[in-house]
Protein backbone atom coordinates (compact mmCIF):
# COMPACT_ATOMS: atom_id res chain seq x y z
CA UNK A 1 20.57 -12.03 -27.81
CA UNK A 2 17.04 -11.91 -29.41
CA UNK A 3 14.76 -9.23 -28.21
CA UNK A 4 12.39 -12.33 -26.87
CA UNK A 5 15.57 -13.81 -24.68
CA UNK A 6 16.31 -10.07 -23.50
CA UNK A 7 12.79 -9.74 -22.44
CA UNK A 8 12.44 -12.76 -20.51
CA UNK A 9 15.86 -11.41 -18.47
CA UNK A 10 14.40 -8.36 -18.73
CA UNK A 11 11.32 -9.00 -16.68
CA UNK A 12 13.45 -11.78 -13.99
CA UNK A 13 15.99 -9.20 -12.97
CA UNK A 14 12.57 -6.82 -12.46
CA UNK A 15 11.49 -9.73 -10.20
CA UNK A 16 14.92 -9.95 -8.41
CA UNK A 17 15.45 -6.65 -7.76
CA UNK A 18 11.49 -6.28 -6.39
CA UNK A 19 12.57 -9.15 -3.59
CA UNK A 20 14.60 -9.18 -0.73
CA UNK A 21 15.19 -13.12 -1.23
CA UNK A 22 16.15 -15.51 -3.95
CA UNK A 23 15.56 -19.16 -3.23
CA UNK A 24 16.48 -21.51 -5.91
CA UNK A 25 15.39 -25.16 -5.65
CA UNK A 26 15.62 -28.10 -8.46
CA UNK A 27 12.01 -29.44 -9.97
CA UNK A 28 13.23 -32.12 -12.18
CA UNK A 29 11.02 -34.77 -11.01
CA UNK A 30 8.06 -32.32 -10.17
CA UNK A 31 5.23 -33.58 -11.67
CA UNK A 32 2.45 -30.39 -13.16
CA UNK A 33 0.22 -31.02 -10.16
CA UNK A 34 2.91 -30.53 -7.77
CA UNK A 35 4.28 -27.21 -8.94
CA UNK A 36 1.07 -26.14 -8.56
CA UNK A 37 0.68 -27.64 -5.31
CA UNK A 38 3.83 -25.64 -4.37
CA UNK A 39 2.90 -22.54 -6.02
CA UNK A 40 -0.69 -22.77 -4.44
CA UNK A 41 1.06 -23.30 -0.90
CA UNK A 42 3.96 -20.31 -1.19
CA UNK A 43 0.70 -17.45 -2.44
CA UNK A 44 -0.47 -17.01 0.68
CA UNK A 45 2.80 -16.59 1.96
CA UNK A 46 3.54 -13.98 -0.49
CA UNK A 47 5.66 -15.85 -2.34
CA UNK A 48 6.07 -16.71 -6.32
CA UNK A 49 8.08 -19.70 -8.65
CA UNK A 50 9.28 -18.96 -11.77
CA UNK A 51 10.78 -21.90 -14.16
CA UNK A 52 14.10 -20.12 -15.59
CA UNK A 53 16.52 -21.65 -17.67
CA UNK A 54 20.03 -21.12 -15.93
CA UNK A 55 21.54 -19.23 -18.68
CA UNK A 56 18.87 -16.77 -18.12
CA UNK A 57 18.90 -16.66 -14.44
CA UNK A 58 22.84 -16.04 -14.73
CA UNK A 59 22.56 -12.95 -16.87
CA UNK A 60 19.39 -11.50 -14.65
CA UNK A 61 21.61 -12.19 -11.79
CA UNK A 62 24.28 -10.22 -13.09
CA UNK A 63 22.37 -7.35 -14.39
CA UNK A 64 20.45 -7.40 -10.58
CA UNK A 65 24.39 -6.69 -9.18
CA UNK A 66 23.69 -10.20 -7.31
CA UNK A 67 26.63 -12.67 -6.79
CA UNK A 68 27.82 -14.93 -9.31
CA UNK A 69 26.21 -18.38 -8.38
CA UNK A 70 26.37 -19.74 -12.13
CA UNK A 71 28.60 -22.73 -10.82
CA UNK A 72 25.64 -23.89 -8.63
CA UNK A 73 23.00 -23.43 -11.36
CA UNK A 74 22.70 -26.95 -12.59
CA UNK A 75 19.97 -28.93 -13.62
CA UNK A 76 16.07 -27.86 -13.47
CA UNK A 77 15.84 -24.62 -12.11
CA UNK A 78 13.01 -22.61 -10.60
CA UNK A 79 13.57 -19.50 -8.37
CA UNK A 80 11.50 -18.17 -5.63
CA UNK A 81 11.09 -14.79 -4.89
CA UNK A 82 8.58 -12.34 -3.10
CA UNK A 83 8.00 -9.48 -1.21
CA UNK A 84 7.52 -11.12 2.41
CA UNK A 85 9.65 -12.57 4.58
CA UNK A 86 11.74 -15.45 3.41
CA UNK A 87 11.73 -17.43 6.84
CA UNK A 88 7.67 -18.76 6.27
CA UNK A 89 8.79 -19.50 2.34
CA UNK A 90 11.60 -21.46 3.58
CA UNK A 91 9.73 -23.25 5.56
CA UNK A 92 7.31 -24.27 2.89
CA UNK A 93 9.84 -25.27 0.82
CA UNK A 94 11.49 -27.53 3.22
CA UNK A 95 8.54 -29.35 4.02
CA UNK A 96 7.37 -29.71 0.13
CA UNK A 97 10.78 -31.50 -0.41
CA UNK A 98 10.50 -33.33 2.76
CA UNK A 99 6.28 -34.56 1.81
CA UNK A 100 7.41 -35.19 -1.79
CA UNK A 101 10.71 -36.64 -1.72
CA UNK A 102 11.17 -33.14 -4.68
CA UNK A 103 11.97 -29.64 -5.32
CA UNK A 104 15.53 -29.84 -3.73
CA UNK A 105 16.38 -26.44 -2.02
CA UNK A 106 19.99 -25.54 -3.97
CA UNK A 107 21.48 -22.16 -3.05
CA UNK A 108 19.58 -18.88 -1.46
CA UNK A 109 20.47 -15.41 -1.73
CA UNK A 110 19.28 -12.46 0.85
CA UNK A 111 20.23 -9.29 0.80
CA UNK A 112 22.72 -9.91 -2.00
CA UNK A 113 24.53 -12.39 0.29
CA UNK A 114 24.61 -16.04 -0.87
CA UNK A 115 23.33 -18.70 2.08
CA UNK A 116 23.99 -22.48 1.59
CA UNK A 117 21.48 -25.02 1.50
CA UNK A 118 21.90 -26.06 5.17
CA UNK A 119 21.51 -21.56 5.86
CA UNK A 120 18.39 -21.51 3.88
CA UNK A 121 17.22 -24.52 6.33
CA UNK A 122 18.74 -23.14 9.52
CA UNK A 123 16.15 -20.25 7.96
CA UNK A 124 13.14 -22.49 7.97
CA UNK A 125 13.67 -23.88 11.32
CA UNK A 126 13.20 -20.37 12.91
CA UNK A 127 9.81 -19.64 14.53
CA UNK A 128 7.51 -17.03 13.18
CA UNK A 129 8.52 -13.69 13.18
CA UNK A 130 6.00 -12.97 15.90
CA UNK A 131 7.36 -15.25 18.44
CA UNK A 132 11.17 -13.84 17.97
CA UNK A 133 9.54 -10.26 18.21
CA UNK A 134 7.98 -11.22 21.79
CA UNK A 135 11.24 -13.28 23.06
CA UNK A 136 13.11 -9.86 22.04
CA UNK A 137 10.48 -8.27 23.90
CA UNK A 138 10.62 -10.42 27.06
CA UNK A 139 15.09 -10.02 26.60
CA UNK A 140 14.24 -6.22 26.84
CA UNK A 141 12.35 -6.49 29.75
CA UNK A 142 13.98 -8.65 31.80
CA UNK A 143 16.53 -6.57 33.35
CA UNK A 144 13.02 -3.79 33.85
CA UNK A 145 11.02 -5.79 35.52
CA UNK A 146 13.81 -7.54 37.58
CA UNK A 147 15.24 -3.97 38.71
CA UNK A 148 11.23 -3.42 39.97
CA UNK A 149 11.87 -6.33 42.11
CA UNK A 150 14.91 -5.24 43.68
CA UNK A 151 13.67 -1.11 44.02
CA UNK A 152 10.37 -2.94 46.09
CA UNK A 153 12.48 -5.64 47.85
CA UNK A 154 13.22 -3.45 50.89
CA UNK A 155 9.15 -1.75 51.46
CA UNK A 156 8.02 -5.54 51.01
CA UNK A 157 10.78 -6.50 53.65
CA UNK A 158 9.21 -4.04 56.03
CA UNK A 159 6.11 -5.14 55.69
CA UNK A 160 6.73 -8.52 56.13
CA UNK A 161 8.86 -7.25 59.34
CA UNK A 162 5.88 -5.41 60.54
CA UNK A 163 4.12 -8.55 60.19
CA UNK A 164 5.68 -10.46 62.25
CA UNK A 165 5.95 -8.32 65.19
CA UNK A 166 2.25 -7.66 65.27
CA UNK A 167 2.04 -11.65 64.97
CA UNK A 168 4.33 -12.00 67.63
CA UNK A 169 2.80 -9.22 70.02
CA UNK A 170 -0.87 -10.60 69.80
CA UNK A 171 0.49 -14.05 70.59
CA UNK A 172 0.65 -16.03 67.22
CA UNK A 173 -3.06 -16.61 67.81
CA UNK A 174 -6.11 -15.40 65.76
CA UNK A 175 -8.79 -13.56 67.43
CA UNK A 176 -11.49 -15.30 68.86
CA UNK A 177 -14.00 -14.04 66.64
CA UNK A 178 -12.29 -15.29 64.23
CA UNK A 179 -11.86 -19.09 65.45
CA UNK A 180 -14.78 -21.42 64.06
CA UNK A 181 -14.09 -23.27 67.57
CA UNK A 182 -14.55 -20.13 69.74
CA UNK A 183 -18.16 -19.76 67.67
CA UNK A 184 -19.21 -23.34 68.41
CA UNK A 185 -18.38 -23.00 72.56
């Protein structure tokens, strides 16, 4: 391989090994102002494209010690990697194909295990990280706060007890003082 080739493979398996994620999509009918549509929309996200010819991508993939995929690398390619989380960059990418009728999502890898197309959109139809972190939150506390109820079940049964036989003793009936009528008379 030329020293130019082995560079270029070189610096992607760098990339690869920096991210948790691959994402691989195809951008044959992307049009220049679209990729950088897509690459303006998956920044702030902390997430980069790369156009990589296959044969490249297959030997960075290799050298990365991340599964052989090279029967699924067809076509246009451009990869997807980054340092955040890969739900929020899923997500972009699903709607960008979905807006643009492009950029077909074709295989994912994360955490060296290969997802399917339909796993890298079961992916993008999560909700943000913060709203799993407080339903986790509210599943951990569930069982506290529900124990709480049952520990001050019996003092609020007492009370309420109480309650009613001081209702019952005075008669059911509020004080006079009390009564708008008995002010009026």
């Amino acid at each position: 391989m030329r020293p130019e080739k082995a560079d270029i493979v070189s610096d992607l398996s760098e990339k690869l090994n920096g991210s948790s994620f691959m994402l691989v999509t195809d951008y044959q009918k992307m049009k220049v102002p679209q990729f950088g549509e897509l690459r303006n929309r998956l920044s702030p996200v902390g997430g980069e494209i790369h156009v990589v010819k296959n044969s490249f991508l297959k030997r960075a993939m290799a050298t990365s010690g991340l599964p052989d995929v090279g029967e699924q690398l067809t076509g246009q390619t451009a990869v997807v990697t980054g340092q955040a989380d890969v739900a929020p960059i899923a997500k972009i990418l699903k709607s960008f194909a979905a807006e643009f009728k492009i950029a077909a999502l074709k295989i994912g890898v994360v955490d060296k295990s290969v997802l399917s197309t339909k796993d890298v959109e079961a992916l993008a139809d999560l909700p943000p990280r913060e709203v799993l972190l407080a339903q986790l939150l509210g599943l951990l506390l569930s069982p506290m706060s529900g124990l709480a109820r049952l520990l001050n079940e019996p003092g609020a049964s007492l009370a309420r007890l109480l309650q009613a036989k001081a209702d019952q003793q005075g008669g059911g009936e509020a004080p006079a003082a009390a009564s708008p009528a008995a002010a009026v008379a």
